[in-house]
PDB file of N, CA and C in Angstrom:
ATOM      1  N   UNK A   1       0.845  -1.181   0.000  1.00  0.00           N
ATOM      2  CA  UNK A   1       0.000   0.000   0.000  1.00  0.00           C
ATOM      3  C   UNK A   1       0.885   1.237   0.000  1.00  0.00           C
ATOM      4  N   UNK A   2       0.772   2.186  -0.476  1.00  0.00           N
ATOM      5  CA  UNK A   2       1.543   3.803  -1.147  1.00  0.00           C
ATOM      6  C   UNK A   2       1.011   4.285   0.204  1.00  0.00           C
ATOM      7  N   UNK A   3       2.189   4.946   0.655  1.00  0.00           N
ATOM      8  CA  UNK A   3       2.054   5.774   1.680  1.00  0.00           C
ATOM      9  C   UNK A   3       1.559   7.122   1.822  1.00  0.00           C
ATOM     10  N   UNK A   4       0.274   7.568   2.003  1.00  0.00           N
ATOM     11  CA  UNK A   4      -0.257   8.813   1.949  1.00  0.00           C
ATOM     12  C   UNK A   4       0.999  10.042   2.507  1.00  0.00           C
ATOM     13  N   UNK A   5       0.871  10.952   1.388  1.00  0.00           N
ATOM     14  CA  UNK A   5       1.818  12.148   1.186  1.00  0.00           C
ATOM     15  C   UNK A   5       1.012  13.075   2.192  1.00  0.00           C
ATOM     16  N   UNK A   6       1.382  14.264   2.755  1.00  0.00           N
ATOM     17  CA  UNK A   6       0.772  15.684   3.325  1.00  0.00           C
ATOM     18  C   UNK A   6       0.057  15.935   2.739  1.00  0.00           C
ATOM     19  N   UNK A   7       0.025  16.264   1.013  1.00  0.00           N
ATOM     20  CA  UNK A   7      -1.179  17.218   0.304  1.00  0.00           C
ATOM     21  C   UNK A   7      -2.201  16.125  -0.767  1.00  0.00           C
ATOM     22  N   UNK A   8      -1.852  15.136  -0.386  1.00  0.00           N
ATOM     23  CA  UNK A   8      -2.627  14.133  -0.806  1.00  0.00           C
ATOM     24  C   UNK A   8      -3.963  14.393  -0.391  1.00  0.00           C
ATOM     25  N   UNK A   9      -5.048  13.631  -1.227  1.00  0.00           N
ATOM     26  CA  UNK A   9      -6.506  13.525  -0.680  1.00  0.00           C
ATOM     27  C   UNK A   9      -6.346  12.997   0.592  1.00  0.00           C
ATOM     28  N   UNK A  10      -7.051  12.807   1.306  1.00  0.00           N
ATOM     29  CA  UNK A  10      -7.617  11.934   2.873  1.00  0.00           C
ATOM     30  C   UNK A  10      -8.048  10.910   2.285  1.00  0.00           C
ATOM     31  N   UNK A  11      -7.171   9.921   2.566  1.00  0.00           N
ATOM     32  CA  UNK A  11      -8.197   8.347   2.622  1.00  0.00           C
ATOM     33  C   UNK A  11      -9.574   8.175   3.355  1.00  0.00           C
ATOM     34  N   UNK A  12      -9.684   8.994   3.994  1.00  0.00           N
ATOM     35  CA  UNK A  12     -11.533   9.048   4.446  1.00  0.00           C
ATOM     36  C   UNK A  12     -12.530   9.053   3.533  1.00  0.00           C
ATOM     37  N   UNK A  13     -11.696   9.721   2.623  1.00  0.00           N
ATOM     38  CA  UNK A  13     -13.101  10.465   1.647  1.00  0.00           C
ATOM     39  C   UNK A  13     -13.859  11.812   1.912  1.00  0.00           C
ATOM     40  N   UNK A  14     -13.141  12.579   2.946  1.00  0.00           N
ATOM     41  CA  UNK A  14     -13.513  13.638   3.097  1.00  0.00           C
ATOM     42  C   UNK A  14     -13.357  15.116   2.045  1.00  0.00           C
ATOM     43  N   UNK A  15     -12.543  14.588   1.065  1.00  0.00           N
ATOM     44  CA  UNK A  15     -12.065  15.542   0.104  1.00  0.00           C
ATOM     45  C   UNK A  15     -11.033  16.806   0.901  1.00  0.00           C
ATOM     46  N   UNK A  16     -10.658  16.682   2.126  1.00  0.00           N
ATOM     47  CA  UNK A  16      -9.260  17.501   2.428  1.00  0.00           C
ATOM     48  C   UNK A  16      -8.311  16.673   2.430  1.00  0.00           C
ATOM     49  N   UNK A  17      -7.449  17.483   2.003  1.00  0.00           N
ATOM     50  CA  UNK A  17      -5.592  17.130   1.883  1.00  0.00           C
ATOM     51  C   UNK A  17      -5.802  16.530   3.326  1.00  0.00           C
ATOM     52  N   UNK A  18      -4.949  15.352   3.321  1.00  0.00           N
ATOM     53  CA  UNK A  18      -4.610  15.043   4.488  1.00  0.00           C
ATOM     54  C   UNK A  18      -3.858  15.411   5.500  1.00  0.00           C
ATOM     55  N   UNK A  19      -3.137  16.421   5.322  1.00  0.00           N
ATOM     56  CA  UNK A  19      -2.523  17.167   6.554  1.00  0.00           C
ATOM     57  C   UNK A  19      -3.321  18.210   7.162  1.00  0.00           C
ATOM     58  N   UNK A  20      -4.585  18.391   6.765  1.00  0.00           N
ATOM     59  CA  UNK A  20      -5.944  19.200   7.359  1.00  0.00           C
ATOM     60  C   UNK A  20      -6.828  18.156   7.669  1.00  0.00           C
ATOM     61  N   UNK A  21      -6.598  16.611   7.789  1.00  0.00           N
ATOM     62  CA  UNK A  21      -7.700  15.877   7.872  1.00  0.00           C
ATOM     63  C   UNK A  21      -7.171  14.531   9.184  1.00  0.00           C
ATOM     64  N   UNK A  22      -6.500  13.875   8.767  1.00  0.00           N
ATOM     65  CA  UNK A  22      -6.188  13.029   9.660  1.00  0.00           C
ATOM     66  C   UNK A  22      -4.522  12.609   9.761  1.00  0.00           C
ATOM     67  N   UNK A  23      -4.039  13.616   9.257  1.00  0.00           N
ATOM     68  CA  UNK A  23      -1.991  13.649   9.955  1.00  0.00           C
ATOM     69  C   UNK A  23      -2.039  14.078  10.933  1.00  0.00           C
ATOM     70  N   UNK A  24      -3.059  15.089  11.967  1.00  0.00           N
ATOM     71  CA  UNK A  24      -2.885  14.949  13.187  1.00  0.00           C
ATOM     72  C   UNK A  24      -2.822  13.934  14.214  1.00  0.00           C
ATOM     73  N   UNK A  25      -4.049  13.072  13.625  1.00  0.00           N
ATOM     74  CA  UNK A  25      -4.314  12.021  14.583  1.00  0.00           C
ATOM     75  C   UNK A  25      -3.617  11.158  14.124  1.00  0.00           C
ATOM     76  N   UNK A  26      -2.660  10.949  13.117  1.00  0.00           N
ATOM     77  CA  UNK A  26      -1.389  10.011  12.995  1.00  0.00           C
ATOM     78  C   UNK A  26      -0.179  10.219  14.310  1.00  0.00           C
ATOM     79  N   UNK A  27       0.519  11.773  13.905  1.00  0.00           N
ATOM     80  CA  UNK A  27       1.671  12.240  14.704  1.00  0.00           C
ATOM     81  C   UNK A  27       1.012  11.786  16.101  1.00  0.00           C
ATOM     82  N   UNK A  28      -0.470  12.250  16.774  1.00  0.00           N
ATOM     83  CA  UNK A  28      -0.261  12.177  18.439  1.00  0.00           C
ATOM     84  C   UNK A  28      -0.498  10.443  18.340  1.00  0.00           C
ATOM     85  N   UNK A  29      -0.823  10.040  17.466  1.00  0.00           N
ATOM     86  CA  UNK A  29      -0.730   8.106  17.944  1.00  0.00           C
ATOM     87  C   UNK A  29       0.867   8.197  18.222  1.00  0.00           C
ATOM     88  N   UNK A  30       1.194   8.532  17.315  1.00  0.00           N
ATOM     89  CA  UNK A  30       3.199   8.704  17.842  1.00  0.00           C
ATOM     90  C   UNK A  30       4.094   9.047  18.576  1.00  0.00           C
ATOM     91  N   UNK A  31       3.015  10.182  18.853  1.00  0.00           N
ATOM     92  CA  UNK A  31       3.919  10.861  20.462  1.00  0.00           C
ATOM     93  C   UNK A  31       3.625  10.039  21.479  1.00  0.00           C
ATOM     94  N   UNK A  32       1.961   9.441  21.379  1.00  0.00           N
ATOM     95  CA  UNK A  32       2.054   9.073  22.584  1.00  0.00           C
ATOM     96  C   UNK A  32       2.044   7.625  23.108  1.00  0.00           C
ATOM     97  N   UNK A  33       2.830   6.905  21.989  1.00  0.00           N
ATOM     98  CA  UNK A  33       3.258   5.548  21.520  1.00  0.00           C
ATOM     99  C   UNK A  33       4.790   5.275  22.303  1.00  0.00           C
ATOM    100  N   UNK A  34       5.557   6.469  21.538  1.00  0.00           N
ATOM    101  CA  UNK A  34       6.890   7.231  22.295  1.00  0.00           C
ATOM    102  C   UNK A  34       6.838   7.703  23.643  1.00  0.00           C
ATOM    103  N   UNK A  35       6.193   8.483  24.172  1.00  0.00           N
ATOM    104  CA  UNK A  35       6.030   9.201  25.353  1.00  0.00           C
ATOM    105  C   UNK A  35       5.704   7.657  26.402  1.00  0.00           C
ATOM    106  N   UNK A  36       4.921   6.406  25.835  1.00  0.00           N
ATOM    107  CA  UNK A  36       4.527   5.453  27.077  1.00  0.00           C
ATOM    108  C   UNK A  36       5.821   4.549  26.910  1.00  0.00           C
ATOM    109  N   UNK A  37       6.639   4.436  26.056  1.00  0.00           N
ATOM    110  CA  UNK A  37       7.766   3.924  25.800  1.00  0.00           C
ATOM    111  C   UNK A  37       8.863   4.109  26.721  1.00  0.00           C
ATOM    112  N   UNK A  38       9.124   6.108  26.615  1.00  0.00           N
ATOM    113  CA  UNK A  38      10.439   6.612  27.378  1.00  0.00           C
ATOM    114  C   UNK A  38       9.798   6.750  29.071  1.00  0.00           C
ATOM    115  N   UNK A  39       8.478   6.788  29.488  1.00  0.00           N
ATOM    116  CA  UNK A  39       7.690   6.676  30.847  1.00  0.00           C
ATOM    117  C   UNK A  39       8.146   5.697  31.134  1.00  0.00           C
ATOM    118  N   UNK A  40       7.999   4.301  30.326  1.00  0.00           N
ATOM    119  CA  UNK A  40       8.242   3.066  30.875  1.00  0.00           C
ATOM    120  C   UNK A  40       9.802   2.505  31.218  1.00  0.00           C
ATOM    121  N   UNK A  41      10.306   3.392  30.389  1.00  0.00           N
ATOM    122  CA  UNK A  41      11.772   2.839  30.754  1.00  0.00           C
ATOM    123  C   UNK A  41      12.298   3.857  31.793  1.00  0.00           C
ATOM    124  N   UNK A  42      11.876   5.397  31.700  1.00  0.00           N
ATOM    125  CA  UNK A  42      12.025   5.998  33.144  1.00  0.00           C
ATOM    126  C   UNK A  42      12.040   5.260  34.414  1.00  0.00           C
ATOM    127  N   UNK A  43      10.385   4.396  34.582  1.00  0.00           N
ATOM    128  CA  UNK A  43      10.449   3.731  35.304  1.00  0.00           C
ATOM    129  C   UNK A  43      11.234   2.683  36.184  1.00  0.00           C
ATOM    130  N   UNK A  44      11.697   1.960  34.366  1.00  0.00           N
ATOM    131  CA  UNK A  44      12.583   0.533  34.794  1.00  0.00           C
ATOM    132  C   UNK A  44      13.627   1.197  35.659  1.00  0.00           C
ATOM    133  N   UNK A  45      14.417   2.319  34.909  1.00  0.00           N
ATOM    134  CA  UNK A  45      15.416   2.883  35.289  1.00  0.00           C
ATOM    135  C   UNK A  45      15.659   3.217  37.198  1.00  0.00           C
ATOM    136  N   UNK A  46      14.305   4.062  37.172  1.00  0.00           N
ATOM    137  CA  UNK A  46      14.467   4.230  38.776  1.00  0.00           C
ATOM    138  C   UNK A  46      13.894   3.208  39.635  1.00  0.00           C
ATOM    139  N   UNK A  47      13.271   2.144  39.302  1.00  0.00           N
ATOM    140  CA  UNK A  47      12.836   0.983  39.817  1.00  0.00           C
ATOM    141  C   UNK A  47      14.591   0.183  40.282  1.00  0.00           C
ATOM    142  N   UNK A  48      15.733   0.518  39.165  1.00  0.00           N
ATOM    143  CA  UNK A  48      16.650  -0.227  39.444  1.00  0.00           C
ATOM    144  C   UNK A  48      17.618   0.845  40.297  1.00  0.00           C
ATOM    145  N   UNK A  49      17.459   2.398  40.522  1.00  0.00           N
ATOM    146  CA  UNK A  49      18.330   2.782  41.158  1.00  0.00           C
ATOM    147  C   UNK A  49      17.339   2.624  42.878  1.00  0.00           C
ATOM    148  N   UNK A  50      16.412   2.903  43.001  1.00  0.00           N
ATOM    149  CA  UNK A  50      15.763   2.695  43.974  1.00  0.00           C
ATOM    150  C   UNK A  50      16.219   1.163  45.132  1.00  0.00           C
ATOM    151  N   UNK A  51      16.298   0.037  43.984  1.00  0.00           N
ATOM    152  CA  UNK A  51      16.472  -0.694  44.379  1.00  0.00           C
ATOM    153  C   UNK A  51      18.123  -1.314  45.054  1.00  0.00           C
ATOM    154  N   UNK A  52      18.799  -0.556  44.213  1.00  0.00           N
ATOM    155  CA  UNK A  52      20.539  -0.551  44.609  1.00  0.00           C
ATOM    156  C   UNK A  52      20.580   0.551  45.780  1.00  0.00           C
ATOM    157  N   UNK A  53      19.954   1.433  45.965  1.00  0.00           N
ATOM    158  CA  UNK A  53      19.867   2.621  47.007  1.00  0.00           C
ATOM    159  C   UNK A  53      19.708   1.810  48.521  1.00  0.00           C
ATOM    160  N   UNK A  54      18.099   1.494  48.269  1.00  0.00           N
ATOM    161  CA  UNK A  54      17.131   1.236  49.820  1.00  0.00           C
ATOM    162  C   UNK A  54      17.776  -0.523  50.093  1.00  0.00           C
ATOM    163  N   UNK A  55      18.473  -1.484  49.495  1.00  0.00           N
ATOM    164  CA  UNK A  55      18.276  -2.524  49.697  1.00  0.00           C
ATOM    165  C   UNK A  55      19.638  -2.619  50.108  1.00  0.00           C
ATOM    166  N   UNK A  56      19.808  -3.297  51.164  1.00  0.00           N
ATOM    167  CA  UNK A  56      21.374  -3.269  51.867  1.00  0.00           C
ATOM    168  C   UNK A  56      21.959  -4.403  51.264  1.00  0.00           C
ATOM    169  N   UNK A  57      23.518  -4.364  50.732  1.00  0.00           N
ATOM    170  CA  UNK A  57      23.496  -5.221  50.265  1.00  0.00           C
ATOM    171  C   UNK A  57      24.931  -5.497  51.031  1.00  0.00           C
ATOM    172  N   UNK A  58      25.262  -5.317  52.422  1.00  0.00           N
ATOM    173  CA  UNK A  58      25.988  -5.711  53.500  1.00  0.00           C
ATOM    174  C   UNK A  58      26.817  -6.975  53.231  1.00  0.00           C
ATOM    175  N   UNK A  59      27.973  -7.056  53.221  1.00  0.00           N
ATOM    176  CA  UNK A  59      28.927  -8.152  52.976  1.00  0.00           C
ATOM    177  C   UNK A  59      29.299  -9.128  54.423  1.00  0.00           C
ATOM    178  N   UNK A  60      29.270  -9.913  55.055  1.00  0.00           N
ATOM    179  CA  UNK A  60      29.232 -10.341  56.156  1.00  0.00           C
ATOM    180  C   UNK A  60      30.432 -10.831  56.562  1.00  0.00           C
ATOM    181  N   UNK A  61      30.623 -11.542  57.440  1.00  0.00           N
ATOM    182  CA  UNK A  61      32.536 -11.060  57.491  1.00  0.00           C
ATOM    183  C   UNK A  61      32.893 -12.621  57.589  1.00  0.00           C
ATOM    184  N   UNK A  62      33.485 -12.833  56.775  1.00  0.00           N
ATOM    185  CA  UNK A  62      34.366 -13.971  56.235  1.00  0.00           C
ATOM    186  C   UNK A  62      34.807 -14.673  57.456  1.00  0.00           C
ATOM    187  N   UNK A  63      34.655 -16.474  57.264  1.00  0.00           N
ATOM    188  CA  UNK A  63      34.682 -17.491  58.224  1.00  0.00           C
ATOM    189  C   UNK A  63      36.444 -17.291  58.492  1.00  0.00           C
ATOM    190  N   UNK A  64      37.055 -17.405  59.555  1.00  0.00           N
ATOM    191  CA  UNK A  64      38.461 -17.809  60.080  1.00  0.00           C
ATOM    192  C   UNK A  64      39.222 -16.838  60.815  1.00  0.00           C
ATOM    193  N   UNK A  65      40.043 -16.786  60.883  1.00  0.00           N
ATOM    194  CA  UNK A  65      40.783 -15.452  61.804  1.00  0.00           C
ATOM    195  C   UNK A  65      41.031 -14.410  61.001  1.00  0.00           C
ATOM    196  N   UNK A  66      40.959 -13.357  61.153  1.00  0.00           N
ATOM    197  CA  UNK A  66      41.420 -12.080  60.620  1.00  0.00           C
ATOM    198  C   UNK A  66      43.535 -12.159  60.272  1.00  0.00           C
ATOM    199  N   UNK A  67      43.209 -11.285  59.028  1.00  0.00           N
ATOM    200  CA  UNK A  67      44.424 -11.341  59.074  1.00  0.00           C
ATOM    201  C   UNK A  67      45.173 -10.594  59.568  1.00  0.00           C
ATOM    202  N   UNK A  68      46.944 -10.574  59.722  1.00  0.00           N
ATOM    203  CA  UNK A  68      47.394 -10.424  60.490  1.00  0.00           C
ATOM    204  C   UNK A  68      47.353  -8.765  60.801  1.00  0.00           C
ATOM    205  N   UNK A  69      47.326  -7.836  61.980  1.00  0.00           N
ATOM    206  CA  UNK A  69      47.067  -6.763  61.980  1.00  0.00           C
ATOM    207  C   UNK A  69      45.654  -5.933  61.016  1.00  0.00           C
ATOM    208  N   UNK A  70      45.063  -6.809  61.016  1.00  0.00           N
ATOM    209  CA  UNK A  70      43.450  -6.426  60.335  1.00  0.00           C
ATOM    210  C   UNK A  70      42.443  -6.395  61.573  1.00  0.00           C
ATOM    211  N   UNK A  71      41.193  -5.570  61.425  1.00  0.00           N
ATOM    212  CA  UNK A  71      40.411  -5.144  62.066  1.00  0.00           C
ATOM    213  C   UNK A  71      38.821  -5.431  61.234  1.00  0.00           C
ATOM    214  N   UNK A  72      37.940  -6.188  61.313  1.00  0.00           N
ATOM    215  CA  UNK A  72      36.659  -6.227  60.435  1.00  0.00           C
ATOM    216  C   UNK A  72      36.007  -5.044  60.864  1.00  0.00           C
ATOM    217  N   UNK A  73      35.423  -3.982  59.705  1.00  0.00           N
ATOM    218  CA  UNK A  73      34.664  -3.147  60.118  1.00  0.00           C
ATOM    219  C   UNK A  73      33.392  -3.264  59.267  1.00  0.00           C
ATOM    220  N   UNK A  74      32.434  -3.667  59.960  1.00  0.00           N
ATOM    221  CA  UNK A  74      30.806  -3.949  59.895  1.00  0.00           C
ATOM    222  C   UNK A  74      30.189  -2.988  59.487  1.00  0.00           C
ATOM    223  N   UNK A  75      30.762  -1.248  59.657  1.00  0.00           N
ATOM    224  CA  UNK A  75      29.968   0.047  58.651  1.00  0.00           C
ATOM    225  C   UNK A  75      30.588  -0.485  57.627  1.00  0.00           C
ATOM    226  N   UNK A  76      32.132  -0.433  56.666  1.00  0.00           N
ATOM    227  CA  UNK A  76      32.285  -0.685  55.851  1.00  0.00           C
ATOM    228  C   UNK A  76      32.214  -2.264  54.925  1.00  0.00           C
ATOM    229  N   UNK A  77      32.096  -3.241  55.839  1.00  0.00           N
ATOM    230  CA  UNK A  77      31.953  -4.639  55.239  1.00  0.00           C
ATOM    231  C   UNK A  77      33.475  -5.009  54.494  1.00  0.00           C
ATOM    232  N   UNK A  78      34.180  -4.815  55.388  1.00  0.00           N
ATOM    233  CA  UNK A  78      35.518  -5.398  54.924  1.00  0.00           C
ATOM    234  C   UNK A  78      36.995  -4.871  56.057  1.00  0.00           C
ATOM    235  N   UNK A  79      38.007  -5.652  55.599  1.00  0.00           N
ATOM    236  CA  UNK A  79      39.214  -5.436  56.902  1.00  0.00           C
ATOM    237  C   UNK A  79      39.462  -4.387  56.832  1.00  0.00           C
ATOM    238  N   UNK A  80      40.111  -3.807  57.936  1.00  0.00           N
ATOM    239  CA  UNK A  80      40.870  -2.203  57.707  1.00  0.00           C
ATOM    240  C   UNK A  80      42.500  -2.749  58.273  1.00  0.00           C
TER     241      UNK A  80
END
C-alpha cells in the first residue's frame, strides 16, 4: 500500500488534503506511543536505582581469623 503524502486527498473520503484531515491524529498516535515507551523505561530505570539505594546489600565477614594486623569493620563490610 503507497504511503499517503501531506497534500494528498484523505483516505476518508472527506475531500481535504490530508494534513488538514487526519496527519494529526497520525503524529499524536506517535507521540504518545513514544512518550509510554520513554515513561516506561524511566520507570525501569528508577525501579533499578531505587532498588541498589534502599536494599542493603551488607557483605558479612568472612569465616576464620582475621588477618594479620586487620580489624573487620561492619559500617564498611571489609578489613581495615
Amino acid at each position: 500500500m503507497k504511503k499517503v503524502g501531506r497534500n494528498d486527498p484523505c483516505p476518508c473520503g472527506s475531500g481535504k488534503k490530508y494534513k488538514n484531515c487526519h496527519l494529526a491524529d497520525e503524529k499524536r498516535k506517535e507521540f504518545s506511543n513514544k512518550s509510554l515507551f520513554y515513561i516506561g523505561l524511566l520507570l525501569v530505570f528508577l525501579a533499578i536505582a531505587a532498588y541498589s539505594l534502599f536494599v542493603s546489600q551488607k557483605s558479612t565477614r568472612p569465616d576464620g581469623p582475621a588477618p594479620a594486623g586487620k580489624v573487620w569493620s561492619e559500617e564498611h563490610g571489609h578489613y581495615h
